[in-house]
Protein backbone atom coordinates (compact mmCIF):
# COMPACT_ATOMS: atom_id res chain seq x y z
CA UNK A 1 -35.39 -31.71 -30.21
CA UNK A 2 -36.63 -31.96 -34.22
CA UNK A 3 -36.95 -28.27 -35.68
CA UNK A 4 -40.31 -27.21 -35.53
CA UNK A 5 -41.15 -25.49 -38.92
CA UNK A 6 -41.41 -21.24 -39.24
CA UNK A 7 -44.94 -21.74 -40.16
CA UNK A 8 -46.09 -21.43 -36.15
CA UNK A 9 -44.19 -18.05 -35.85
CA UNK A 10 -45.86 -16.63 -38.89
CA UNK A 11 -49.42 -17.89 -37.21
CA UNK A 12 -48.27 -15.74 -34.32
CA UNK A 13 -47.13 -12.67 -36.24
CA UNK A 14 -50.98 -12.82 -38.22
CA UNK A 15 -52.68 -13.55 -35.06
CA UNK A 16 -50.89 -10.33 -33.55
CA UNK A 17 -51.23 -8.51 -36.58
CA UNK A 18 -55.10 -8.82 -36.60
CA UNK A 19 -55.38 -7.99 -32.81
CA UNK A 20 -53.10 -4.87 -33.38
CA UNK A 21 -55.30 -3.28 -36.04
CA UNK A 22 -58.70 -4.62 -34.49
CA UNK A 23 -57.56 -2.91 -31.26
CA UNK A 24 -56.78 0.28 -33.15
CA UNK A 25 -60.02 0.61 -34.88
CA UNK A 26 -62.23 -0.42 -32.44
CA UNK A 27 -60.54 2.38 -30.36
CA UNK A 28 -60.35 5.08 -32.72
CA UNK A 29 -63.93 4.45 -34.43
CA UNK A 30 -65.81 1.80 -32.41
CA UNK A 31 -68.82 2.37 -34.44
CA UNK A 32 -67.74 1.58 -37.61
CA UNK A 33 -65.39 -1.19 -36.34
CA UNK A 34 -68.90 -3.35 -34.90
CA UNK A 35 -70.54 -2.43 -38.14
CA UNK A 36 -67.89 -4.32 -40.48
CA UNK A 37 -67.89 -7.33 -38.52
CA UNK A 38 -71.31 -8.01 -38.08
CA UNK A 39 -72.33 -6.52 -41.69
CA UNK A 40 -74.65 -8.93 -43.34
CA UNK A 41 -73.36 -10.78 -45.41
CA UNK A 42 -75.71 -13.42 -46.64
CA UNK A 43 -78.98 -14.76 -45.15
CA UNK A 44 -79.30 -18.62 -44.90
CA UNK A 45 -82.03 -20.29 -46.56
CA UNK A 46 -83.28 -22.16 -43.61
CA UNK A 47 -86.56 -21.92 -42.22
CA UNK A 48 -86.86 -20.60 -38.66
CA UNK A 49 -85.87 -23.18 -36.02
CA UNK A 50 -85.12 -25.90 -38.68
CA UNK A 51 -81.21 -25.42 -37.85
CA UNK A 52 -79.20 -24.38 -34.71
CA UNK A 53 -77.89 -21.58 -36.71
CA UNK A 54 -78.43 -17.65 -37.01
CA UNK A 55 -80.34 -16.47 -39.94
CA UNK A 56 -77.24 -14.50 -41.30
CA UNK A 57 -74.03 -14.71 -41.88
CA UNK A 58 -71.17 -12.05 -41.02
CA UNK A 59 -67.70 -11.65 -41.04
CA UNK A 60 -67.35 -12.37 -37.41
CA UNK A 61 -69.65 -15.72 -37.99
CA UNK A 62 -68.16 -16.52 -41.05
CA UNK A 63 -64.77 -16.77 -39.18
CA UNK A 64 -65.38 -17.98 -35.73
CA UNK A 65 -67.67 -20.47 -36.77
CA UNK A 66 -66.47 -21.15 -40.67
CA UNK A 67 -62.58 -20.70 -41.41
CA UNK A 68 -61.62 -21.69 -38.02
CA UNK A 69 -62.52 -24.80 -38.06
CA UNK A 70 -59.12 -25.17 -40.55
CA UNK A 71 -57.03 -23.76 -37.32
CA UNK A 72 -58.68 -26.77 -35.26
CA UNK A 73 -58.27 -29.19 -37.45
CA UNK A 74 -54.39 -28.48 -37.60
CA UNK A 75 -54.33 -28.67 -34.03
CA UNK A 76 -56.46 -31.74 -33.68
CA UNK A 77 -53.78 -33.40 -36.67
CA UNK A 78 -51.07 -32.68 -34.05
CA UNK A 79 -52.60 -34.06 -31.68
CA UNK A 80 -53.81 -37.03 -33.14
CA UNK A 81 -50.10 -37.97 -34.55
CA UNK A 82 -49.43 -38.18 -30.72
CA UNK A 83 -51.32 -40.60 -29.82
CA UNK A 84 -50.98 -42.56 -32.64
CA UNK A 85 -48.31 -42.63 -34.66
CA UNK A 86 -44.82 -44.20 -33.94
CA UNK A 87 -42.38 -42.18 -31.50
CA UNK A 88 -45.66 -40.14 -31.21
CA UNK A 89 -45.31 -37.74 -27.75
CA UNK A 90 -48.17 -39.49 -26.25
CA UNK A 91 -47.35 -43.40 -27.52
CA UNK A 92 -46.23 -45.59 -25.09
CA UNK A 93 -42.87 -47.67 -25.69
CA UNK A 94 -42.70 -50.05 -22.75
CA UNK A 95 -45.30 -51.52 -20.47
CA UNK A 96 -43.80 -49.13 -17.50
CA UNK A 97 -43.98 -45.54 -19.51
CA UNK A 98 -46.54 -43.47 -19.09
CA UNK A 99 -45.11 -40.08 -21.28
CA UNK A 100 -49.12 -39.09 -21.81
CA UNK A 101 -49.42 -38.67 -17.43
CA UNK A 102 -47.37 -35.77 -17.10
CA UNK A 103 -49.15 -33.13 -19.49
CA UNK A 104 -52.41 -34.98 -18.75
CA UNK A 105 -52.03 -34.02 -15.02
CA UNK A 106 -51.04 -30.99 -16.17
CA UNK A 107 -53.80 -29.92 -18.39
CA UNK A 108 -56.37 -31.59 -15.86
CA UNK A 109 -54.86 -29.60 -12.81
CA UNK A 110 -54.59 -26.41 -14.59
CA UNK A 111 -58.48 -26.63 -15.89
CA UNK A 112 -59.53 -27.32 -12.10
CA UNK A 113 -57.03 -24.51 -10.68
CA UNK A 114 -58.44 -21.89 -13.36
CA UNK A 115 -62.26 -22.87 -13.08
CA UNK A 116 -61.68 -22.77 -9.33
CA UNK A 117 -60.45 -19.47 -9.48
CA UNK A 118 -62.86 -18.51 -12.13
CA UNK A 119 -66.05 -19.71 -10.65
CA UNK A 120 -64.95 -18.51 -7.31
CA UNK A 121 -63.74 -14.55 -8.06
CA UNK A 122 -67.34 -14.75 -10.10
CA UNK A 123 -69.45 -15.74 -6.94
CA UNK A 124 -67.30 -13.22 -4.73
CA UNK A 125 -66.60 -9.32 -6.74
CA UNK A 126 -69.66 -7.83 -7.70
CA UNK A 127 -70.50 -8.88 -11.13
CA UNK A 128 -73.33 -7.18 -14.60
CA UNK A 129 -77.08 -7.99 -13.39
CA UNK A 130 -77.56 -10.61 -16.60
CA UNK A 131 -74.48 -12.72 -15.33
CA UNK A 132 -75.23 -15.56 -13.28
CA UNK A 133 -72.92 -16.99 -10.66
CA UNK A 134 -69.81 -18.61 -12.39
CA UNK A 135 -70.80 -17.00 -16.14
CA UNK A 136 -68.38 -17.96 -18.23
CA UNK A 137 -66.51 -20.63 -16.88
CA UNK A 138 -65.54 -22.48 -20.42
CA UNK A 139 -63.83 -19.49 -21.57
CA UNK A 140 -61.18 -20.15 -18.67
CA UNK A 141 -60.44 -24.25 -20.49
CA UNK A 142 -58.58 -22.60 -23.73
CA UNK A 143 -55.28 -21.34 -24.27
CA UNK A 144 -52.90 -20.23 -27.04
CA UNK A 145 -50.71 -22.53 -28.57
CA UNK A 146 -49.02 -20.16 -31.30
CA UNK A 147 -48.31 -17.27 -28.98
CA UNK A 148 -47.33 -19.77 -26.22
CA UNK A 149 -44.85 -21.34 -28.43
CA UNK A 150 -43.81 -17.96 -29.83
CA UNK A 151 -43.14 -16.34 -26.27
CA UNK A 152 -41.64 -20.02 -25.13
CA UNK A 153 -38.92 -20.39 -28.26
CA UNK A 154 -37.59 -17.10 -26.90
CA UNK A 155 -37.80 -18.07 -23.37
CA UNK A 156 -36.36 -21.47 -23.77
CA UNK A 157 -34.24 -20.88 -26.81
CA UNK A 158 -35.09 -22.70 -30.27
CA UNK A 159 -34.70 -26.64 -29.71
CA UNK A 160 -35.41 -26.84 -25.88
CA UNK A 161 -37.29 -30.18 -25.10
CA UNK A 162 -39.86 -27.69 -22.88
CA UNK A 163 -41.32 -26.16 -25.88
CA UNK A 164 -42.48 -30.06 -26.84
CA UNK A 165 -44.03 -29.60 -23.42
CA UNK A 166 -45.57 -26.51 -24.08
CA UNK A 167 -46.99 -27.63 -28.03
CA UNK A 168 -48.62 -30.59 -26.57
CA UNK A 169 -50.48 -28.59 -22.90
CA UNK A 170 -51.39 -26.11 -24.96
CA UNK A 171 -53.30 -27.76 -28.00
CA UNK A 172 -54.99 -30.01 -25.17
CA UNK A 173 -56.10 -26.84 -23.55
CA UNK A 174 -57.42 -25.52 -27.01
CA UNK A 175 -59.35 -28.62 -28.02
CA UNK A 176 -61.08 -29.30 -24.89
CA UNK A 177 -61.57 -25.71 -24.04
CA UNK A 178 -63.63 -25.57 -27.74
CA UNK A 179 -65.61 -28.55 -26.73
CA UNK A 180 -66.65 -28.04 -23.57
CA UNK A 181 -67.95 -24.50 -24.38
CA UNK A 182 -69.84 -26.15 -27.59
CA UNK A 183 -71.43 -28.58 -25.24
CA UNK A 184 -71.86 -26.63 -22.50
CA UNK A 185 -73.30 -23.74 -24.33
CA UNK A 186 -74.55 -24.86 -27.99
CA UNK A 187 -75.75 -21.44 -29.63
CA UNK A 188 -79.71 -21.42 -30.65
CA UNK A 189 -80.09 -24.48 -28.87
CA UNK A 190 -78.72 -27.74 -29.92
CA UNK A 191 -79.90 -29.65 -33.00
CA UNK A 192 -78.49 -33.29 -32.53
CA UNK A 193 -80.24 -34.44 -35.97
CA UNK A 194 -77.51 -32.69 -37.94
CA UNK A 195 -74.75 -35.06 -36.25
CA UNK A 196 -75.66 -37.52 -38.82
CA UNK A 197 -73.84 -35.54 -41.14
CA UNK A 198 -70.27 -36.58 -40.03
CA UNK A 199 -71.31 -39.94 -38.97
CA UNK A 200 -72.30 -40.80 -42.06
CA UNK A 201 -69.58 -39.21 -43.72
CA UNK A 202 -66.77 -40.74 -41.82
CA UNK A 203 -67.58 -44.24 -42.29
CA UNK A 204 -68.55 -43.35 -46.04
CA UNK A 205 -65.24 -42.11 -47.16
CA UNK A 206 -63.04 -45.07 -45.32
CA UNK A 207 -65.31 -47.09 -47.37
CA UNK A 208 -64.00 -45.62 -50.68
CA UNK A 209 -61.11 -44.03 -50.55
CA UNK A 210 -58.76 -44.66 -46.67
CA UNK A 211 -59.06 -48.43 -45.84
CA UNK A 212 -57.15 -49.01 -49.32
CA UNK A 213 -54.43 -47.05 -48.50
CA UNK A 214 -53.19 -50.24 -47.41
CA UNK A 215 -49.63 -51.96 -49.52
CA UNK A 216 -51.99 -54.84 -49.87
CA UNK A 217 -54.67 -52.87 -52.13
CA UNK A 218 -54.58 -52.91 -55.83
CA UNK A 219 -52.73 -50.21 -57.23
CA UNK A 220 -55.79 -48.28 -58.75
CA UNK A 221 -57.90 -48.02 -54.99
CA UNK A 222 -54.25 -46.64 -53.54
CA UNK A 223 -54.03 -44.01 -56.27
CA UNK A 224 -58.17 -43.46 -55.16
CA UNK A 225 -56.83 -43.20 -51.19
CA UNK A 226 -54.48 -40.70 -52.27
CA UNK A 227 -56.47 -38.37 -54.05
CA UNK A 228 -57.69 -35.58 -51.76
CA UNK A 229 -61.39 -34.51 -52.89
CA UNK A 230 -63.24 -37.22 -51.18
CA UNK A 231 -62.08 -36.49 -48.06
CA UNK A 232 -62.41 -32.47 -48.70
CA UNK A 233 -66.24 -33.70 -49.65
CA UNK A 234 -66.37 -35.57 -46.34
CA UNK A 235 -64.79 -32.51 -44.25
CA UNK A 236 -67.35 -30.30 -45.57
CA UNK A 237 -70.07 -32.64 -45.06
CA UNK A 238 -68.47 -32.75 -40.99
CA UNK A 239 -68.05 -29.42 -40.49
CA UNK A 240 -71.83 -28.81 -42.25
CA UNK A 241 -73.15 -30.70 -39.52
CA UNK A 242 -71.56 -29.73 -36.43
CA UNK A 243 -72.73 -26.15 -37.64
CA UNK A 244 -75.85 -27.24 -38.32
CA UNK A 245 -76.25 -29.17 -35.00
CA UNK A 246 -75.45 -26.34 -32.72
CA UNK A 247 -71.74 -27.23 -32.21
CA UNK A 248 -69.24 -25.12 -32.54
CA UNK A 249 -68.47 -24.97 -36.40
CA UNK A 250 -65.04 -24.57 -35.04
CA UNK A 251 -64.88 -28.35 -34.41
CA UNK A 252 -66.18 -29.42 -37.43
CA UNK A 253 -63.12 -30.66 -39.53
CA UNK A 254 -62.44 -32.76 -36.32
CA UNK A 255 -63.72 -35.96 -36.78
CA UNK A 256 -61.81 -36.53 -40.62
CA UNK A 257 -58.50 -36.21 -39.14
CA UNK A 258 -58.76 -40.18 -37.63
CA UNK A 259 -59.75 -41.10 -40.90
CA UNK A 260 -57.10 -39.89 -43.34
CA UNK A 261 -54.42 -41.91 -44.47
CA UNK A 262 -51.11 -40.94 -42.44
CA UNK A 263 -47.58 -41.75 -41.86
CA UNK A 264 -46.06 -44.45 -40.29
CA UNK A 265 -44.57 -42.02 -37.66
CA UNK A 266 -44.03 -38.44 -36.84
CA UNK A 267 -41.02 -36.40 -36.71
CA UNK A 268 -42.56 -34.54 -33.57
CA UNK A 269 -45.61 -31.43 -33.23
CA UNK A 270 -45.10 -29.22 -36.32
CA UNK A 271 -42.59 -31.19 -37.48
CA UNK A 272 -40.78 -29.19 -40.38
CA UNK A 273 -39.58 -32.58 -41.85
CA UNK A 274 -43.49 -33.09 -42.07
CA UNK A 275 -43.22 -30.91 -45.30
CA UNK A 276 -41.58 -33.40 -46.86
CA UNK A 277 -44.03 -36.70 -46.27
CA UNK A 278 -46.57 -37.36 -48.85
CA UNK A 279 -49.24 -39.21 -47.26
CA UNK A 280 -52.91 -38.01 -47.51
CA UNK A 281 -52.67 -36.08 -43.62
CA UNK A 282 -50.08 -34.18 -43.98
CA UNK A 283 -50.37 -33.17 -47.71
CA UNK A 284 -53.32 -31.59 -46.68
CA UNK A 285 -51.19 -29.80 -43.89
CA UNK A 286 -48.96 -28.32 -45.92
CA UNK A 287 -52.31 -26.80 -48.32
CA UNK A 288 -53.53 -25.83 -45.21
CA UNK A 289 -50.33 -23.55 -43.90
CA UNK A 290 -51.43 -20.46 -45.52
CA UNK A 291 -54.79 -20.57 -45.10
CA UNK A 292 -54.46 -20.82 -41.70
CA UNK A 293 -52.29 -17.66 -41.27
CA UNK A 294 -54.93 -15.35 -42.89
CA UNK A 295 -57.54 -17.14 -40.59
CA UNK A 296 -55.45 -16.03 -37.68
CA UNK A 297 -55.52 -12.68 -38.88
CA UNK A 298 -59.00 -12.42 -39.81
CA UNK A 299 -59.46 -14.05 -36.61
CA UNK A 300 -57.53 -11.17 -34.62
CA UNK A 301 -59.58 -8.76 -36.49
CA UNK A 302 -62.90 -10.01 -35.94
CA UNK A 303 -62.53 -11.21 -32.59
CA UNK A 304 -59.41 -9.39 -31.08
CA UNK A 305 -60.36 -5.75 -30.82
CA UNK A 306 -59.72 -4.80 -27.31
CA UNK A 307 -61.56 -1.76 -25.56
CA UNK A 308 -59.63 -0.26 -23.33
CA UNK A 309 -62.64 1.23 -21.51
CA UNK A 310 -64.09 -2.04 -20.61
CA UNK A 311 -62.48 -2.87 -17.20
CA UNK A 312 -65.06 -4.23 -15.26
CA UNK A 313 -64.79 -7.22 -12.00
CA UNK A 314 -65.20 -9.60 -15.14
CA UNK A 315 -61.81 -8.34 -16.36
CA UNK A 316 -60.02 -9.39 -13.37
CA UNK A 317 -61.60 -12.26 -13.26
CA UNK A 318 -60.62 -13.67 -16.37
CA UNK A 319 -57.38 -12.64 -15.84
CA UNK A 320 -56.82 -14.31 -12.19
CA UNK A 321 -58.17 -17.27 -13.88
CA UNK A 322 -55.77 -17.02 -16.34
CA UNK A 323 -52.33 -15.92 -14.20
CA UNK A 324 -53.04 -17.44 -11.07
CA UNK A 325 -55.61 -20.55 -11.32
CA UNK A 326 -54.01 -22.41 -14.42
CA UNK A 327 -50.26 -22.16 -14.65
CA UNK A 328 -51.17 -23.06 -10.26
CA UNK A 329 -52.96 -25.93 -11.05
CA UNK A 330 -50.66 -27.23 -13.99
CA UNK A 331 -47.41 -26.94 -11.88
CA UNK A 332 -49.81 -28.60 -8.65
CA UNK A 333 -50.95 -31.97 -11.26
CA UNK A 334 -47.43 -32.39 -12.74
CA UNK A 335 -46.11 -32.13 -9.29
CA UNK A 336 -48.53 -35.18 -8.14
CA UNK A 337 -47.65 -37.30 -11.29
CA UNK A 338 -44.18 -37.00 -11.09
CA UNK A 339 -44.69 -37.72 -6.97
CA UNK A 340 -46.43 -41.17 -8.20
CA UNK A 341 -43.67 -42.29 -9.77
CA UNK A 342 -45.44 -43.23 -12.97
CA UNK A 343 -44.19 -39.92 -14.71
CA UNK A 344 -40.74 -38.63 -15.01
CA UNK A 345 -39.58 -34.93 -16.27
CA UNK A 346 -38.82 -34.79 -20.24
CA UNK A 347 -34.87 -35.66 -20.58
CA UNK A 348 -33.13 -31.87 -20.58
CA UNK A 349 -35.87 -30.27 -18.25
CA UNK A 350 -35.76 -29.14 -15.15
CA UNK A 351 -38.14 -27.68 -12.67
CA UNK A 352 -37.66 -24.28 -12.96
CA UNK A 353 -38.62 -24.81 -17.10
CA UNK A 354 -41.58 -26.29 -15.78
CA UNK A 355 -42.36 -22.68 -13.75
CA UNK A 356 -41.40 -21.21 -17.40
CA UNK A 357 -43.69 -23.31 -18.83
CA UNK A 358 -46.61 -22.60 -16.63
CA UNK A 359 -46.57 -19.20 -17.42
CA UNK A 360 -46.75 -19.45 -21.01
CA UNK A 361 -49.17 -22.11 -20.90
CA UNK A 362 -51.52 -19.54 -19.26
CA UNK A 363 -51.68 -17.07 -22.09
CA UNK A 364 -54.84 -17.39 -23.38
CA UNK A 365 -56.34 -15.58 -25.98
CA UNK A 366 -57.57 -17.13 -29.73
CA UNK A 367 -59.68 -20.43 -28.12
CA UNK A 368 -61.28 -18.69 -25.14
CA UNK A 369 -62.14 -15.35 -27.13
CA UNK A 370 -64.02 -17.88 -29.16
CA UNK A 371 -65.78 -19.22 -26.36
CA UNK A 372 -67.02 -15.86 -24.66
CA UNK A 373 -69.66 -15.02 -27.00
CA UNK A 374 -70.95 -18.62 -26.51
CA UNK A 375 -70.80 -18.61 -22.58
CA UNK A 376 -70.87 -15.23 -21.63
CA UNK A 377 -73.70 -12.15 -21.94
CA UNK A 378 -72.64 -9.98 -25.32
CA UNK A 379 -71.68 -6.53 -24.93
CA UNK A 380 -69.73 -5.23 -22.37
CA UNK A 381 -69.24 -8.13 -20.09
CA UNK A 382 -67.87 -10.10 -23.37
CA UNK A 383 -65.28 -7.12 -23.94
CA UNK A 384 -64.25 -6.76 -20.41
CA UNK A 385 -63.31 -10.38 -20.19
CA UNK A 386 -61.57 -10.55 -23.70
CA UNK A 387 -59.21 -7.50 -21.96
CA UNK A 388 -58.70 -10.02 -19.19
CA UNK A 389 -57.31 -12.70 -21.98
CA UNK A 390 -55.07 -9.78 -23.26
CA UNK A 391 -53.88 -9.34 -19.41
CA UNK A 392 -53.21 -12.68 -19.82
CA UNK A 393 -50.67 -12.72 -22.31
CA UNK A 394 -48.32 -9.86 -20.62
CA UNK A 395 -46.08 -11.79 -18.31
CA UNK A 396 -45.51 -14.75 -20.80
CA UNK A 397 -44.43 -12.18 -22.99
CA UNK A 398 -42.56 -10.40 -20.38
CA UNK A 399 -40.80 -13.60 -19.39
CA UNK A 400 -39.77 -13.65 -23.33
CA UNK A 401 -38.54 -10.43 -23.93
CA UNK A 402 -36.77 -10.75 -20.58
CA UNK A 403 -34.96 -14.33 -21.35
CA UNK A 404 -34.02 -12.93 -24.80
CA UNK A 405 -32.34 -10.02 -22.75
CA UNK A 406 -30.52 -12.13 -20.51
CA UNK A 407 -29.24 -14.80 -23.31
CA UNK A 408 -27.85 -11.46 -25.19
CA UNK A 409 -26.22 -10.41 -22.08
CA UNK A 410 -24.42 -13.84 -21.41
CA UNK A 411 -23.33 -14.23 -25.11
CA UNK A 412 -21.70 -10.59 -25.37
CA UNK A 413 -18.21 -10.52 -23.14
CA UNK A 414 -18.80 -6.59 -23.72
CA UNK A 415 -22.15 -6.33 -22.00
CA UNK A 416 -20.35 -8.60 -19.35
């Protein structure tokens, strides 16, 4: 397997950092902790129900809603190479290979198997008087691909074909997860209007600057395609109007990522030979690295503080959905495509990585913490189900700490 760069590891340790110090405060001085992160920061200039937006903005806005969207559009570039590119994950090389059915099946079974689960424990245990049946259903979609691939290089060991496996579930779970709960649940009601933003924007910079990226183009329009500003000037146009609209500012950086120029092919899902390519995608990539780590951490600290008083029935709920419904329902639709015959195991795994796998797919925590406040009551009923994402994440870590155990054991004669 091609070396997948450090960078994801250090997006885990911020992530973790944030959550750590988040959970501390919030513990220690709750108080204080709720009045940082929703301290005004800046009122918008809108007038009242011309936009889909709040009339303030806050730390925890500013982040969910603002820097995050840099976090999804690395994700969505990943994911995008994939399907596009040459020896992308998801391309197909031969009229009989299907390499997309296998995590397809997988992400599709282990949405049903957690909603199921989800819906289902929500109708049945006793549940707050302002939830209605199934509250909260898009939060169970999401997962976490940094921790997942942090717990699964120490399960698997660096270099394991699995942790492709893992990369590509797990972004799939984070981008639909972010769009269904946008759609599903668009906050102050949804403002379609403002889509005209990115659709306008799109087509405009391919017009200038990407469809002469092209060998064929004079050489002063390829030096134009190059350049980065117009398609930062388009981004921020997107994101602008997915805010606007309603949408999930999260997903607003999205819709550039077809349009940049790219590479003829990828070296794999965070490629660390990717550092090296010059083309318009992953230039901005590599400015976006950093970034991206201190969004994870502000991200932790805004939206991972975890009350340890808040165990309600909606705790165990998300967490069922979580442990039982998804890495169930991923292992059941990889099962059925590999049974069709149109889908064959990745070369150098076997089924018992594929049980590995399905437990680190279901840690969930960064995409569906995003989602509660969108699909869920506020207050307690978010908090209890934000401890049931941090339930979540124990046995995938578990199964890491104990595979790094055993490896020790099997490499030292003396512990033998």
């Amino acid at each position: 397997m091609y070396r997948v760069s450090p960078f994801v590891r250090h997006f885990a340790r911020a992530l973790l950092a944030g959550i750590g110090l988040a959970t501390l405060w919030v513990n220690l001085a709750p108080a204080s902790y709720y009045d940082a992160i929703e301290f005004r920061l800046a009122d918008l200039p809108f007038p009242e129900g011309w936009t889909a937006l709040p009339d303030s903005v806050t730390p925890l806005s500013a982040v969910s809603g603002g820097l995050m969207a840099l976090v999804m559009a690395f994700l969505a570039k990943e994911f995008w190479e994939a399907l596009v590119l040459e020896r992308g994950a998801l391309r197909r090389s031969g009229p009989r290979e299907w390499p997309a059915l296998l995590p397809l099946a997988g992400v599709l079974g282990g949405i049903l198997g957690a909603l199921v689960v989800w819906v289902g424990l929500s109708m049945i245990l006793p549940r707050p008087i302002e939830a209605w049946p199934g509250a909260g259903w898009p939060v169970a979609i999401g997962a976490d691909v940094v921790l997942a691939y942090a717990a699964g290089r120490f399960t698997f060991g660096p270099g394991h074909p699995a942790l492709h496996l893992l990369l590509l579930v797990t972004i799939a779970f984070d981008i639909l997860g972010l769009i269904v709960a946008g759609v599903a649940y668009p906050s102050e009601g949804l403002k379609p209007g403002w889509l005209l933003l990115p659709a306008l924007a799109m087509p405009g910079v391919w017009l200038w600057a990407a469809r002469h990226a092209r060998p064929s183009a004079p050489e002063r329009l390829r030096r134009r395609a190059t350049r980065l500003w117009p398609y930062v000037l388009a981004g921020l146009a997107s994101w602008a109007g997915v805010a606007l609209s309603g949408l999930p500012g999260a997903l607003g950086l999205i819709p550039l990522i077809p349009i940049l120029p790219h590479a003829d092919r990828t070296f794999g899902l965070f490629a660390e030979a990717e550092a090296h390519l010059h083309d318009p995608l992953n230039r901005l990539a590599q400015v976006l690295v950093r970034p991206v780590a201190v969004t994870l951490f502000l991200f932790g600290l805004t939206r991972g503080g975890l009350d340890f008083g808040a165990l309600t029935t909606v705790t165990l709920t998300a967490g069922a959905a979580f442990l039982l419904g998804k890495p169930l329902g991923l292992l059941a639709g990889m099962a059925l495509a590999v049974a069709s015959g149109r889908a064959a195991l990745p070369q150098g795994v076997g089924r018992v990585d594929l049980v590995r796998l399905a437990v680190l797919s279901a840690m969930g925590f960064t995409i569906p913490a995003l989602s509660i406040d969108a699909s869920l009551p506020g207050g307690a009923m978010a908090e209890a189900a934000r401890l049931g994402l941090a339930i979540s994440l124990i046995p995938g870590a578990g199964l890491a700490l104990w595979s790094r155990v055993m490896r020790r054991r099997r490499a030292d004669p003396v512990a033998r």
